[in-house]
Protein backbone atom coordinates (compact mmCIF):
# COMPACT_ATOMS: atom_id res chain seq x y z
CA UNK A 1 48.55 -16.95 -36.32
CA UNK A 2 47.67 -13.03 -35.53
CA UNK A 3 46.80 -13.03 -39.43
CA UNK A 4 45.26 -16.48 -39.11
CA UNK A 5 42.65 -15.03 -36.64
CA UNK A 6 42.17 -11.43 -37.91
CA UNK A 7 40.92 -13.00 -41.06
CA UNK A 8 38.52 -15.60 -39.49
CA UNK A 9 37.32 -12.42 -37.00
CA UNK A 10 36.41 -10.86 -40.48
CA UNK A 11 34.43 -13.94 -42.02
CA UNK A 12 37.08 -15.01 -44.13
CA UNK A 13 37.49 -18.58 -45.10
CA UNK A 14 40.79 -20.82 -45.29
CA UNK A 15 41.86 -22.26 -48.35
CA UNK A 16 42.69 -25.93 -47.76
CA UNK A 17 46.52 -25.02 -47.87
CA UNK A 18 46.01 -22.47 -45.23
CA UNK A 19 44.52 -24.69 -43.10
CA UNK A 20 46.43 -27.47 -43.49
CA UNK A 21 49.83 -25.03 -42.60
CA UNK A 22 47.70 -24.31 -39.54
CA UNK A 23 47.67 -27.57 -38.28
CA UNK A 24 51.59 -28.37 -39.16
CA UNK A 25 52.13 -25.04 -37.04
CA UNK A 26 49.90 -26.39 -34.27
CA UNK A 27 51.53 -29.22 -33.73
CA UNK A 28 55.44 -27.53 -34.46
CA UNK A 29 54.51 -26.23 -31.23
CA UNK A 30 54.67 -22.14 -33.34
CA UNK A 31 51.63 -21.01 -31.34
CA UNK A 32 50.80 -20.29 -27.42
CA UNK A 33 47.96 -21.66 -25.96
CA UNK A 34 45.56 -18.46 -26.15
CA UNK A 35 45.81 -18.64 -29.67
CA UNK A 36 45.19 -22.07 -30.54
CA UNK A 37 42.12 -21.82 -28.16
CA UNK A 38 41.10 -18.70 -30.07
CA UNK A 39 41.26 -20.48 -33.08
CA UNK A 40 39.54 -23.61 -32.20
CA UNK A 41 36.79 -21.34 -30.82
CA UNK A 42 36.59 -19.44 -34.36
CA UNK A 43 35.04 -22.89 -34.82
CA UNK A 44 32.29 -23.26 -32.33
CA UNK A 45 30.81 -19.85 -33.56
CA UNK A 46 30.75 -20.78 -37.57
CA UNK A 47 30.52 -23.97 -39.92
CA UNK A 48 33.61 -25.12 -40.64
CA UNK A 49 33.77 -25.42 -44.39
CA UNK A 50 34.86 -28.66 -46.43
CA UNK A 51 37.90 -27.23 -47.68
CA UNK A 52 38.80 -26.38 -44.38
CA UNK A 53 37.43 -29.69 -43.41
CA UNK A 54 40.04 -31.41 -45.61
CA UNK A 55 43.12 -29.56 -44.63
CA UNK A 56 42.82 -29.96 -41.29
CA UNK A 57 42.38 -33.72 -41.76
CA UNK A 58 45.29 -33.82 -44.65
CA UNK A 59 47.85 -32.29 -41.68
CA UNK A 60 46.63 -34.87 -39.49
CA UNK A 61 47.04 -38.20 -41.47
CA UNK A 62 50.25 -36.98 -43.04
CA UNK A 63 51.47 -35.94 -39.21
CA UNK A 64 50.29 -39.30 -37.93
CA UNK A 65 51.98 -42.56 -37.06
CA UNK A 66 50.34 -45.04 -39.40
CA UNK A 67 50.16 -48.28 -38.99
CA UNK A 68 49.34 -50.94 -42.15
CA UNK A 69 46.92 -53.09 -41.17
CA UNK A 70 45.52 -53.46 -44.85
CA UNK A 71 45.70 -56.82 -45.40
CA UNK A 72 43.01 -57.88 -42.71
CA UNK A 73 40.46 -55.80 -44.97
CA UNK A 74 39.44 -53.49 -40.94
CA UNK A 75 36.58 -51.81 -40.60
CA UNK A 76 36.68 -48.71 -38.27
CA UNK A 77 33.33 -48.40 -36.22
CA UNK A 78 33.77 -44.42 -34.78
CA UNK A 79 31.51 -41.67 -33.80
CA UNK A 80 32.67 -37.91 -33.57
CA UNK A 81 31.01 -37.99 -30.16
CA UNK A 82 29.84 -34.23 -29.51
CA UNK A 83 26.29 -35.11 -29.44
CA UNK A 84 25.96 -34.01 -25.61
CA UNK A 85 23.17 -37.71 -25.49
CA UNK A 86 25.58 -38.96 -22.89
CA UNK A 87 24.89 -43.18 -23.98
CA UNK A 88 26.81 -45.70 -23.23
CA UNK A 89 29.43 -46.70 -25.11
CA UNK A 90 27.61 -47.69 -27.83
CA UNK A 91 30.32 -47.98 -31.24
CA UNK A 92 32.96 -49.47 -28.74
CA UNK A 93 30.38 -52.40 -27.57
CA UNK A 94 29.23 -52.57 -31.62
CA UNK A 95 32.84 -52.75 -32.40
CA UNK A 96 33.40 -55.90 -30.19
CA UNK A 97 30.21 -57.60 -31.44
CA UNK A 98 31.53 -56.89 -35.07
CA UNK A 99 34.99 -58.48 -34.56
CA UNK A 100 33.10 -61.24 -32.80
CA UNK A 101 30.96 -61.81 -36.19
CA UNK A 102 34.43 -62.31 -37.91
CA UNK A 103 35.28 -58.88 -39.35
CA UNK A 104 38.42 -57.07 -38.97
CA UNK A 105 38.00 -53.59 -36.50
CA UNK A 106 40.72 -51.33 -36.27
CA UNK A 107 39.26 -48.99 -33.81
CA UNK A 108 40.05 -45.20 -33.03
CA UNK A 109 39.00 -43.97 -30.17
CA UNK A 110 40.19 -41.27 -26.73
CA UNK A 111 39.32 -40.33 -23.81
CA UNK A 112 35.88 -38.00 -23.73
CA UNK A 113 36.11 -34.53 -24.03
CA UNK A 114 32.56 -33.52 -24.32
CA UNK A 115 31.00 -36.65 -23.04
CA UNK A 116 31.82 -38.66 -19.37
CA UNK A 117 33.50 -41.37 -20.73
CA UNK A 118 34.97 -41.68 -23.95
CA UNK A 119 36.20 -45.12 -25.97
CA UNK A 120 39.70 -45.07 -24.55
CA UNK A 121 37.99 -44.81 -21.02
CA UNK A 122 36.41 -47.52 -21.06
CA UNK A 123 39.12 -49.59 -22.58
CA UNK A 124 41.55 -48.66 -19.99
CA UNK A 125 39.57 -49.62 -17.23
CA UNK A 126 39.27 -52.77 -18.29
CA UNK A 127 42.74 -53.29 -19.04
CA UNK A 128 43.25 -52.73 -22.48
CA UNK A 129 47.07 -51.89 -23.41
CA UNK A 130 47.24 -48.67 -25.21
CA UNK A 131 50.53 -49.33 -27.77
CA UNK A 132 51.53 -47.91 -31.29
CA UNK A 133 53.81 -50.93 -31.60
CA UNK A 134 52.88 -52.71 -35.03
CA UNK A 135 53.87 -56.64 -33.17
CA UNK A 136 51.16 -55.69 -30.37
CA UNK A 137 48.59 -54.39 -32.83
CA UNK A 138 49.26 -56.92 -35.41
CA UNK A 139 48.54 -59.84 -32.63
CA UNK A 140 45.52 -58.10 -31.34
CA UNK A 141 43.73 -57.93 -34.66
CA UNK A 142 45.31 -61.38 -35.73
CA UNK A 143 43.97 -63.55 -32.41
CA UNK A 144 41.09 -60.73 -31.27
CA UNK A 145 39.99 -59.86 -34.25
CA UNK A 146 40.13 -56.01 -33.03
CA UNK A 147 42.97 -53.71 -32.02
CA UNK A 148 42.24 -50.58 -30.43
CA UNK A 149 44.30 -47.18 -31.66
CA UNK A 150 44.14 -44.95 -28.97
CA UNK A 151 44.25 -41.65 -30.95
CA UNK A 152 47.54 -39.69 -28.82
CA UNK A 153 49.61 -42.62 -29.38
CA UNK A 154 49.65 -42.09 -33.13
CA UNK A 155 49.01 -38.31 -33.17
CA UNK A 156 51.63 -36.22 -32.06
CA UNK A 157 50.68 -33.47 -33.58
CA UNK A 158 47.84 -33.35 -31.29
CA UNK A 159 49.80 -32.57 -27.90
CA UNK A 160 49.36 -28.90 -27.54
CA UNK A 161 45.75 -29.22 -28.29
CA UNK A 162 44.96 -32.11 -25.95
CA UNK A 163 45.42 -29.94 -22.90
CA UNK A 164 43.48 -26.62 -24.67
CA UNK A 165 40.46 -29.51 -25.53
CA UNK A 166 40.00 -30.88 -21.95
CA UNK A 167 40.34 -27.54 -20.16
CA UNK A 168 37.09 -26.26 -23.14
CA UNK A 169 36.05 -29.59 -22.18
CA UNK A 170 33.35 -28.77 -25.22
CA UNK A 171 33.27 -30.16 -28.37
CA UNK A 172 35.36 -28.63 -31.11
CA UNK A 173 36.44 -28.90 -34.93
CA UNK A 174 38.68 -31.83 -33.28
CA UNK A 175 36.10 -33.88 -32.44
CA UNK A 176 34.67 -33.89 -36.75
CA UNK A 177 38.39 -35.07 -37.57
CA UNK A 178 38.60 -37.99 -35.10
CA UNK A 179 36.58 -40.89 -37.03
CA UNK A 180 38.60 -39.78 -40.20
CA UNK A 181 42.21 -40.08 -39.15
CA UNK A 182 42.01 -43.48 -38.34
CA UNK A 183 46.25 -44.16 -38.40
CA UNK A 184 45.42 -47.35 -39.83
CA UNK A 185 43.55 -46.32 -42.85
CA UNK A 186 40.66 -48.79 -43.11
CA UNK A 187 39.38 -49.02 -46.36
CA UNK A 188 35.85 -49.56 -44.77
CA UNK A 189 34.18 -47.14 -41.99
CA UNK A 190 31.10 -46.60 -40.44
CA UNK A 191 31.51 -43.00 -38.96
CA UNK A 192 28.70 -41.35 -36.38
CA UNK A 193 28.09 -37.91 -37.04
CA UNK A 194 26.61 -35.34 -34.41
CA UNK A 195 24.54 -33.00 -37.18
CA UNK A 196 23.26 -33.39 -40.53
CA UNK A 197 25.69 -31.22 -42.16
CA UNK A 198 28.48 -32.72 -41.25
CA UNK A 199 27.35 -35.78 -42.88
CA UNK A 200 26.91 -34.19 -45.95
CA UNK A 201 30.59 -33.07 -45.58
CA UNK A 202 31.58 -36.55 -45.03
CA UNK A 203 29.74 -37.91 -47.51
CA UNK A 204 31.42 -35.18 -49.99
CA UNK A 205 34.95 -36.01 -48.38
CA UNK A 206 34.38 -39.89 -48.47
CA UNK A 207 33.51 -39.90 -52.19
CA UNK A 208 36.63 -38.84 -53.35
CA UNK A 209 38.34 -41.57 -51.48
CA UNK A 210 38.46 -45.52 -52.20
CA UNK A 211 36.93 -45.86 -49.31
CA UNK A 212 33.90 -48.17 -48.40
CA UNK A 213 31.73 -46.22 -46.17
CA UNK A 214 27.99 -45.69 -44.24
CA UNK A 215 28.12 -42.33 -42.55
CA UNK A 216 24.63 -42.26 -39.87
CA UNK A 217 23.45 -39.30 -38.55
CA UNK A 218 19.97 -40.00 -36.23
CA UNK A 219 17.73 -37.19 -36.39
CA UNK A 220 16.96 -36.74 -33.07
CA UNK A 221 20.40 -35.73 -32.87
CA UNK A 222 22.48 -39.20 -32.01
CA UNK A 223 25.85 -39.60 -33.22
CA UNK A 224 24.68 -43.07 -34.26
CA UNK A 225 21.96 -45.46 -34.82
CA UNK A 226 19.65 -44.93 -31.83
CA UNK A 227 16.46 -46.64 -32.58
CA UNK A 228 14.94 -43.50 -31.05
CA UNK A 229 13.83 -42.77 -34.82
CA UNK A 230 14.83 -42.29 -37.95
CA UNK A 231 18.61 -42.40 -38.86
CA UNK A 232 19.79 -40.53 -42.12
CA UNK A 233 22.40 -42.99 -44.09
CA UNK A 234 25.00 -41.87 -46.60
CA UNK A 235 27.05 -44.48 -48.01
CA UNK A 236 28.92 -45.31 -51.46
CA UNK A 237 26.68 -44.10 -54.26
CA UNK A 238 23.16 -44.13 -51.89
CA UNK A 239 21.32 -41.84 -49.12
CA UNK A 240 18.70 -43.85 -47.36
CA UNK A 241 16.71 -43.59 -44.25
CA UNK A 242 17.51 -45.98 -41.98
CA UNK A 243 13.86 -47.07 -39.72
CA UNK A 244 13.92 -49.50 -36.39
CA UNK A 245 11.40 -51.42 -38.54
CA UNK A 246 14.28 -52.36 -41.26
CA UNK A 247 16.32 -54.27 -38.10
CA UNK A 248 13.20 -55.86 -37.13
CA UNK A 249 12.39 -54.04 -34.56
CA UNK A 250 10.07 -51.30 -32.69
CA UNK A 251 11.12 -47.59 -31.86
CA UNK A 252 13.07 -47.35 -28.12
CA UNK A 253 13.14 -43.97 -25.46
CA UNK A 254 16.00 -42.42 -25.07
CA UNK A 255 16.62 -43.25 -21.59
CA UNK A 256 16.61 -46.55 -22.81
CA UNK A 257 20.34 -46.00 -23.79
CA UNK A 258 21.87 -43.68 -21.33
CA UNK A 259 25.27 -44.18 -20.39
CA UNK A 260 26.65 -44.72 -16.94
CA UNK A 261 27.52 -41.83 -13.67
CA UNK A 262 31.46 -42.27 -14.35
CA UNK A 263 33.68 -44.47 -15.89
CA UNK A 264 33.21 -47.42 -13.10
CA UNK A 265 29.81 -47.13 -13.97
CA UNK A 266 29.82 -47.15 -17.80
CA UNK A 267 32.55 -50.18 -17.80
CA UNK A 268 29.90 -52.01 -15.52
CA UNK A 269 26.93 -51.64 -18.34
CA UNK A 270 29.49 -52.44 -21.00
CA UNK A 271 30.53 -55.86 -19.43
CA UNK A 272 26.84 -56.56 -18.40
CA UNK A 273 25.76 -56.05 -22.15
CA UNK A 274 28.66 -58.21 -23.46
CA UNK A 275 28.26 -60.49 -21.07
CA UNK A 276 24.63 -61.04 -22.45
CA UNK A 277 23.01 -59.51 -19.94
CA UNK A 278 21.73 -55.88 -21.20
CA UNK A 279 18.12 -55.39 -21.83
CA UNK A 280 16.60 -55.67 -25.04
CA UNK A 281 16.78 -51.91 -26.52
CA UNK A 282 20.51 -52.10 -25.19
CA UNK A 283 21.14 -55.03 -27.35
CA UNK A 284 19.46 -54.11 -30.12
CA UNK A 285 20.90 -50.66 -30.42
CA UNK A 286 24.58 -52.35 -29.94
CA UNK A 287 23.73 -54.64 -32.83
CA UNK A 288 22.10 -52.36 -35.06
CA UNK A 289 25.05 -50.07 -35.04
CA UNK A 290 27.79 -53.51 -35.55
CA UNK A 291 24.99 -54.77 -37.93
CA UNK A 292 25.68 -52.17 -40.40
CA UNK A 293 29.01 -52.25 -39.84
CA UNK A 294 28.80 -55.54 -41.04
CA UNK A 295 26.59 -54.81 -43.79
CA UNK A 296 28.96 -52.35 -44.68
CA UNK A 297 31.84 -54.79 -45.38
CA UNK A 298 30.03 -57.62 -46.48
CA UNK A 299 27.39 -55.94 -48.54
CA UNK A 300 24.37 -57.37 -46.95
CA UNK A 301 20.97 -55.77 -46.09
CA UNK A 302 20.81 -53.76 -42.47
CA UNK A 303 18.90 -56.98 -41.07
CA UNK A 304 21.33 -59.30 -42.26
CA UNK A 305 23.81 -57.38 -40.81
CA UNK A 306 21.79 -56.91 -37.58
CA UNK A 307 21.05 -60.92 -37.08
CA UNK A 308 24.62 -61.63 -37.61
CA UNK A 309 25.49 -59.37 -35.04
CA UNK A 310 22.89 -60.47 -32.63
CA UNK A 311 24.08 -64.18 -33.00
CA UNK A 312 27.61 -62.60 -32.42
CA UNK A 313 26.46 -60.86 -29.23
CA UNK A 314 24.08 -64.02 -27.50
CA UNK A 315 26.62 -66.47 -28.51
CA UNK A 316 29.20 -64.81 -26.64
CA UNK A 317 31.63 -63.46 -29.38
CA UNK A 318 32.03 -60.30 -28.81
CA UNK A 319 33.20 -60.98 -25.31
CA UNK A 320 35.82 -63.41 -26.26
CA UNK A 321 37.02 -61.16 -28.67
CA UNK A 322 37.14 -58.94 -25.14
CA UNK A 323 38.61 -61.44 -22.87
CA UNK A 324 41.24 -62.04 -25.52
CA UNK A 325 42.47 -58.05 -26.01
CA UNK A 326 42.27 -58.18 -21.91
CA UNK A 327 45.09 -61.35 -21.85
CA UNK A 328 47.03 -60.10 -25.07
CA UNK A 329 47.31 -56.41 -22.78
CA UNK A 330 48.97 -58.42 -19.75
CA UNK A 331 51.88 -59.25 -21.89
């Protein structure tokens, strides 16, 4: 690792190999703590590059625990988090709504690091079993329509960084890799990006894949669609420019979509919304996101996407598809 970091400290770039070994050696448990946080810092100071990109998330999926949940055709609905907007849970609500419309979500998701409350937060408050077992997550999707991969469970590699990553408690190289080493590898995604050149990267990385993908960026800086203004859209083959007017709808403020104190708090807004009672922006900014999810898989137009999702949410859907993951977690 000395040799690692002497040649980052001079500018130097990592071949994809290099990094790659770096995260094998990571997670062999070869370096102390100071070093991996010197490393991950390296990070915070420079752009990461796309070969470095790529063999950081290489280590990971060929470290990880997968799981084959291919023939239910999943979607994963993730954001890198890292945008520092504090919303609510936004993709975890959209991912509900989209299971609720009938499609397939294997979502990834942990605790926050940068933000109050993270995916897995939420989930565990309200009772959602965190498991690895294929039986548990095979019923989930099957009679849910969604089973939820809580990312430690199926990443050992990422042990000695978990620690290192809460005590930085900012956001870090880590936090690019989580939406694309899903365990499950979904052949469709809809991935939240904090900046726009990460997107690009993804974009890059996702077109040498079979993947099916829309990667959003918002550029007011969301790590989704935020209906705050114009979201940048990068999916198989086409960039686009995703407006509020192409759901239907008018722009929102941000405080519109600000997430809750603490975790109590943010479960509370995330049961009211699903429960049909959130206000209008909150809806709409839940749907658009599971709308082109949904447009995503089934190759419809944003607004098609966004009405399904809509009905999905009003008709009570996505909270059965809740209710159910809540029952299948007591057994």
């Amino acid at each position: 690792m000395k040799e690692t970091l002497n040649r980052l400290i001079n500018h130097e770039i990592l071949e994809k190999e290099d990094a790659k070994q770096v995260l094998v050696n990571i997670a062999k448990g070869n370096y102390n703590t100071s070093q991996i946080a010197a490393f991950l810092t390296v990070y915070m100071m420079r752009s990461i590059t796309i070969d470095e990109l790529e063999g950081f998330r290489d280590a990971l999926l060929e470290l990880c625990l997968a799981v084959d949940l291919s023939a239910y055709n999943p979607i994963d609905l993730c954001g890198t988090g890292g945008d520092g907007k504090d919303t609510f849970n936004i993709s975890t609500l959209a991912s509900f709504v989209t299971a609720g419309a009938g499609i397939k979500v294997t979502k990834h998701g942990n605790y926050g690091v940068s933000s109050k409350c993270g995916s897995s937060n939420v989930m565990e408050f309200l009772g959602i079993k965190f498991s690895n077992e294929p039986d548990f997550l095979t019923r989930s999707i099957e009679e849910a329509g969604i089973c939820v991969l809580h990312a430690p469970l199926f990443h050992p590699a990422m042990k000695n960084v978990a620690p290192i990553r809460r005590e930085l408690a900012v956001k870090t190289f880590f936090n690019m890799l989580g939406p694309m080493v899903n365990p499950a590898f979904p052949k469709n995604q809809m991935v939240g990006v904090f900046n726009l050149e990460l997107a690009r990267m993804y974009g890059y990385l996702y077109q040498n894949t079979d993947k099916n993908f829309t990667i959003l960026h918002a550029l007011d800086g969301y790590d989704e669609i935020s209906l705050t203004g114009e979201t940048k859209s990068i999916s198989n083959g086409t960039e686009t420019m995703l407006k509020p007017e192409d759901f239907g709808l008018k722009p929102i403020a941000a405080t519109d979509i600000m997430g809750g104190e603490d975790i109590a708090d943010s479960a509370r807004i995330f049961l009211n919304i699903l429960n049909g009672k959130g206000t209008d922006p909150q809806n709409n900014v839940v749907c658009a996101n599971a709308g082109i999810a949904i447009a995503t898989v089934e190759g419809t137009t944003p607004k098609k996407g966004f009405e399904k999702a809509k009905e999905s949410l009003m008709n009570g859907l996505g909270l059965k598809a809740l209710k159910k993951l809540q029952e299948i977690s007591k057994h």
